[in-house]
Protein backbone atom coordinates (compact mmCIF):
# COMPACT_ATOMS: atom_id res chain seq x y z
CA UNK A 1 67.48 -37.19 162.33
CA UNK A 2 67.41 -39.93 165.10
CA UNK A 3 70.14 -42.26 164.98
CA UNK A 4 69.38 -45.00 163.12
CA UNK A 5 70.06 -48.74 163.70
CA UNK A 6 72.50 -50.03 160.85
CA UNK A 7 71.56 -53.36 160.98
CA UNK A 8 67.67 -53.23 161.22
CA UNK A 9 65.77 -54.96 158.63
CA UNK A 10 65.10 -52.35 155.93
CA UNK A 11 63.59 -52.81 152.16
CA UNK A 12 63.68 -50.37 149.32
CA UNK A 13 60.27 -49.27 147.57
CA UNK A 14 60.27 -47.41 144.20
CA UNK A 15 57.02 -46.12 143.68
CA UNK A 16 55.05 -46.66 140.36
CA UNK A 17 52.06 -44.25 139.90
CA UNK A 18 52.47 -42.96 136.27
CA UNK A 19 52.96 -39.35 137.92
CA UNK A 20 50.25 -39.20 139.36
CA UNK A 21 50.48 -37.90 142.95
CA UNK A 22 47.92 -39.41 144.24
CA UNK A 23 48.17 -43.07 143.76
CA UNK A 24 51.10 -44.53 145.61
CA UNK A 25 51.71 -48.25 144.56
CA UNK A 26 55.44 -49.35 145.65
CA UNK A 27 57.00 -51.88 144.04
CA UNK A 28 59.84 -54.09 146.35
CA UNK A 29 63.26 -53.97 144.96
CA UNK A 30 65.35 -54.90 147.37
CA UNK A 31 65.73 -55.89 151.38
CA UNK A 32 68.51 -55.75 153.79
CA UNK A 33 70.72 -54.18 156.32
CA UNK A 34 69.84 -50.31 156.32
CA UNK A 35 73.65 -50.04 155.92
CA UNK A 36 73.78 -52.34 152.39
CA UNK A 37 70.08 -50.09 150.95
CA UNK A 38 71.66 -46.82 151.73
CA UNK A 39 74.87 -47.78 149.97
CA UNK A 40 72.81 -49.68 147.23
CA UNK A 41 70.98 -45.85 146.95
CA UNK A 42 73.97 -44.12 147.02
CA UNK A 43 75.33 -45.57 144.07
CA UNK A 44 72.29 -45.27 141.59
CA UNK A 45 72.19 -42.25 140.02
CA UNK A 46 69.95 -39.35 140.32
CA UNK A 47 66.97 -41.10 137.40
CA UNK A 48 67.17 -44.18 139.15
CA UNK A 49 66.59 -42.88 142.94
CA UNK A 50 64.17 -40.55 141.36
CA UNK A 51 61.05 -42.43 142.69
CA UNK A 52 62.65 -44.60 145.73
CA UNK A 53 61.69 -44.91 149.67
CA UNK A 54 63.66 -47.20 152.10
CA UNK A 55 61.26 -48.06 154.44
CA UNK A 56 62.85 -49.07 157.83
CA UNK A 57 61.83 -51.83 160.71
CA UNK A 58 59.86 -50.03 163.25
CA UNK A 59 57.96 -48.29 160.95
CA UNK A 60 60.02 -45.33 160.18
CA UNK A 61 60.18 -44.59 156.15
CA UNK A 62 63.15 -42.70 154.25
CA UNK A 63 63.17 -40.60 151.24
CA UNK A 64 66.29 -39.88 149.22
CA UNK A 65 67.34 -37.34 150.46
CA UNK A 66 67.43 -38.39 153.86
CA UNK A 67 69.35 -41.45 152.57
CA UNK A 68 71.84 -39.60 150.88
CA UNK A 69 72.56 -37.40 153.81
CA UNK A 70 73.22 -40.39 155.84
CA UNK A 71 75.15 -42.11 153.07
CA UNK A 72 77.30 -38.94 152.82
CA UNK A 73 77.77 -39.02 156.69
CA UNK A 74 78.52 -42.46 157.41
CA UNK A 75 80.82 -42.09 153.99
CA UNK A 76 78.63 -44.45 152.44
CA UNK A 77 78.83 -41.91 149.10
């Protein structure tokens, strides 16, 4: 994964599509550093990160386990 800039603007998406996989309507939860969402993701548990995306500035989206790889390296976990 491509370093990442720790303080770019980043929000945090859960998506809300009854199960269905193939409607994908996001709902915002929260905005931020990166650094602040991927801690904030880190400390949910597994149900509530169950249906989250961090999308970052640039145009670069994250899903949880990418988050919680870089939470676990930057010892965010």
């Amino acid at each position: 994964m491509a370093e990442l800039d720790w303080n770019a603007e980043a929000t945090l998406h859960e998506r809300d599509d009854e199960g269905s996989e193939l409607q994908y309507n996001f709902t915002e939860l929260k905005t931020g550093p990166l650094r602040d969402i991927v801690a904030a993701v880190a400390a949910m548990d597994s149900a509530q990160r169950a249906r989250l995306v961090v999308a970052v500035s640039g145009g670069q989206s994250l899903g949880v386990s990418e988050v919680l790889t870089l939470a676990q390296e930057k010892g965010l976990a």
